[in-house]
C-alpha atoms as a PDB file:
ATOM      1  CA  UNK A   1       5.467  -4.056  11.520  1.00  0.00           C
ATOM      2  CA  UNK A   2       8.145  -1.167  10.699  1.00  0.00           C
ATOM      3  CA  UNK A   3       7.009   2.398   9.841  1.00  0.00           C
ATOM      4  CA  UNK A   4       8.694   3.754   6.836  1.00  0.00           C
ATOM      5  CA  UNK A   5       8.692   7.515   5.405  1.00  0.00           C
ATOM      6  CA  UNK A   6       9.398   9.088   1.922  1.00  0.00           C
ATOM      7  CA  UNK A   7      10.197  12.901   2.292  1.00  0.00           C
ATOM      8  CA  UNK A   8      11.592  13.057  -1.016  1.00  0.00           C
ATOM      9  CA  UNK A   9       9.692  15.358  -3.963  1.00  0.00           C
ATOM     10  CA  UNK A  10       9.816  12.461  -6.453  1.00  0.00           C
ATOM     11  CA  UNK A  11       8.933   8.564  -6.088  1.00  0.00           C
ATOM     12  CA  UNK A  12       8.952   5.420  -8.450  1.00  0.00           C
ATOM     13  CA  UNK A  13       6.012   3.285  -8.920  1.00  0.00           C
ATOM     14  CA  UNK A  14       4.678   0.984 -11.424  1.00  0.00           C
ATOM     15  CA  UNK A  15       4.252   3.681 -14.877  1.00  0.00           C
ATOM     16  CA  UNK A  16       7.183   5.827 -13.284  1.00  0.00           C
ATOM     17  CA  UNK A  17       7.933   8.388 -11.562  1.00  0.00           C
ATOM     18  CA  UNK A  18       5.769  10.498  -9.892  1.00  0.00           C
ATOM     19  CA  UNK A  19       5.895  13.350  -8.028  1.00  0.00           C
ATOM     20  CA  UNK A  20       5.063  13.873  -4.375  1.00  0.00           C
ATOM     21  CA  UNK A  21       4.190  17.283  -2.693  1.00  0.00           C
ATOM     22  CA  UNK A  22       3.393  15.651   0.426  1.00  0.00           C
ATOM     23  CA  UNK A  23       4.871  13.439   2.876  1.00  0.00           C
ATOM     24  CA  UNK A  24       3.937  10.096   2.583  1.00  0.00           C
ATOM     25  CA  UNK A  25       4.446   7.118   4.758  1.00  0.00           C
ATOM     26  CA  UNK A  26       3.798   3.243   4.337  1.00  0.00           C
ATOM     27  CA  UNK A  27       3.614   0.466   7.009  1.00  0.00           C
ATOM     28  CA  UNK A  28       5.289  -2.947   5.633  1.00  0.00           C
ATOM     29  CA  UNK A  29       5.827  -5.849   7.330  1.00  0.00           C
ATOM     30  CA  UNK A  30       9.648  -7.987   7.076  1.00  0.00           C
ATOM     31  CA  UNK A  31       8.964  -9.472   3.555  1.00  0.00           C
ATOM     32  CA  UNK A  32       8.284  -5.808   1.729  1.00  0.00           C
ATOM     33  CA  UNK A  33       4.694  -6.079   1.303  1.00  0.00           C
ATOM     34  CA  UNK A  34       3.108  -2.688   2.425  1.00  0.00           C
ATOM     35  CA  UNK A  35       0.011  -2.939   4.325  1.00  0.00           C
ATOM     36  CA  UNK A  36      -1.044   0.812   5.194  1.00  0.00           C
ATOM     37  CA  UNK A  37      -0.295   3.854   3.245  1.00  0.00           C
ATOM     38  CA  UNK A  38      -0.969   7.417   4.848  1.00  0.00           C
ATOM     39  CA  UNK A  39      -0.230  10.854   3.937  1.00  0.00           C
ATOM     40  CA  UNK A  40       0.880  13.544   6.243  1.00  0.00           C
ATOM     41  CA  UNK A  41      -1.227  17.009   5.203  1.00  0.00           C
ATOM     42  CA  UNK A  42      -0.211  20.375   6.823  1.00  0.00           C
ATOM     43  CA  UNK A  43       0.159  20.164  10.604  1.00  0.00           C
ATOM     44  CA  UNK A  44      -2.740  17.768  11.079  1.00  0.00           C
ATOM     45  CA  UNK A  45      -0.806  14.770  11.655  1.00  0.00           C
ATOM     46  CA  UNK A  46      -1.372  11.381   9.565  1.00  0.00           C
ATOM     47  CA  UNK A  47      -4.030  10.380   7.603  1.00  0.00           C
ATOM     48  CA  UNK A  48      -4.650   6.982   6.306  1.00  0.00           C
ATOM     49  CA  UNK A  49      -5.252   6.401   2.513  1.00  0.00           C
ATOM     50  CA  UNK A  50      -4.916   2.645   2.121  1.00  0.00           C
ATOM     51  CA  UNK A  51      -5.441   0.210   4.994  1.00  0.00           C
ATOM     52  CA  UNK A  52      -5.745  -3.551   5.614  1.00  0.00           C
ATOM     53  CA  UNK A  53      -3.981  -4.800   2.361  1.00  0.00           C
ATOM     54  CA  UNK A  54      -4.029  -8.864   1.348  1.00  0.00           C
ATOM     55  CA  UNK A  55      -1.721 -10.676  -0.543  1.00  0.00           C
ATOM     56  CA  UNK A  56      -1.901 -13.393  -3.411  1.00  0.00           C
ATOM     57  CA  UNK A  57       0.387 -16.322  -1.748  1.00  0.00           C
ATOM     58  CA  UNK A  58       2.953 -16.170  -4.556  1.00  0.00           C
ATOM     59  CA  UNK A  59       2.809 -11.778  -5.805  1.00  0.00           C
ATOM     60  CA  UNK A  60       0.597  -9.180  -6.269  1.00  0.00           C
ATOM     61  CA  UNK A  61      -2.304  -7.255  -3.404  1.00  0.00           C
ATOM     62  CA  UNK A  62      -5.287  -9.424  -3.607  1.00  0.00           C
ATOM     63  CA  UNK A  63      -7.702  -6.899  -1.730  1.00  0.00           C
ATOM     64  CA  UNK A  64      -7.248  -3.364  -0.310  1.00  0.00           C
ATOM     65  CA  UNK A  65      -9.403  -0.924   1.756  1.00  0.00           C
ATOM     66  CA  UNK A  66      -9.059   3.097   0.819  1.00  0.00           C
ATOM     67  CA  UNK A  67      -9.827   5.240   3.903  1.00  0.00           C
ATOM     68  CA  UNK A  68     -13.289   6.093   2.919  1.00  0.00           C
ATOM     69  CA  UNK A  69     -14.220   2.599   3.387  1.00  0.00           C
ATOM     70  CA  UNK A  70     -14.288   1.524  -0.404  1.00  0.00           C
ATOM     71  CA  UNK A  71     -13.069  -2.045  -0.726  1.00  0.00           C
ATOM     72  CA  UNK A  72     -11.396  -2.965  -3.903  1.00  0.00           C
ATOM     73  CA  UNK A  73     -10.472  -6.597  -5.041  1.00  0.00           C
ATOM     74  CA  UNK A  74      -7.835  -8.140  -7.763  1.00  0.00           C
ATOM     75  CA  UNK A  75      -7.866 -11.555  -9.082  1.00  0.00           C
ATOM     76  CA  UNK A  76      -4.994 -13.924  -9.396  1.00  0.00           C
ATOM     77  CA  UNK A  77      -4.963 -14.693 -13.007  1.00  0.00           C
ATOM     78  CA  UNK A  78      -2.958 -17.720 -12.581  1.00  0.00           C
ATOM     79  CA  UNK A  79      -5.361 -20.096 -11.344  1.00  0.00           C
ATOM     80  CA  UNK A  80      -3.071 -22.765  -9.944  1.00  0.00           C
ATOM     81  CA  UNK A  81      -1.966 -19.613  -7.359  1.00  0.00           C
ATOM     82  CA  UNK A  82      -4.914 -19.137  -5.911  1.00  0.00           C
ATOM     83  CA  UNK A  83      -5.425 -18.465  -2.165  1.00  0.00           C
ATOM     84  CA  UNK A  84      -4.533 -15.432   0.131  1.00  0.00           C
ATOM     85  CA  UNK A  85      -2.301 -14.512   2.581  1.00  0.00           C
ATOM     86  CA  UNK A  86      -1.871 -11.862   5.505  1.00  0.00           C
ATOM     87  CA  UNK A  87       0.948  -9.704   4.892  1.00  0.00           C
END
């Protein structure tokens, strides 16, 4: 697993761009998908924000846990790619 940081004030994601006033750093593993997201606030050191994330075998997160616990789930909607996979 590498450990990757954005310092930068502005990121892209899906709807685009957004800005950051924290640090933020993601864990990915060696085929891009990210698997932990955390946030660093004040001097306090890391704190997680997304954990344990599953894949769809061919694309998007199938199921993600947010750091309170709250377990969230997305369907494939192409049925003949079903399954998942550990990132």
């Amino acid at each position: 697993m590498k450990i990757g940081a954005m310092s930068t004030r502005i990121v892209r994601n899906r709807r685009g761009w957004r800005r950051v006033r924290r640090r933020c750093i993601f864990d990915f593993v060696w085929r891009g998908r990210v698997v932990e997201i955390g946030a660093m606030v004040g001097s306090n050191g890391r704190q997680q924000v997304l954990r344990n994330a599953l894949y769809h075998r061919f694309g998007r997160v199938a199921r993600w846990m947010y750091e309170n616990g709250r377990v969230m789930n997305h369907t494939q909607e192409i049925k003949s790619q079903g399954g998942l996979c550990t990132a």
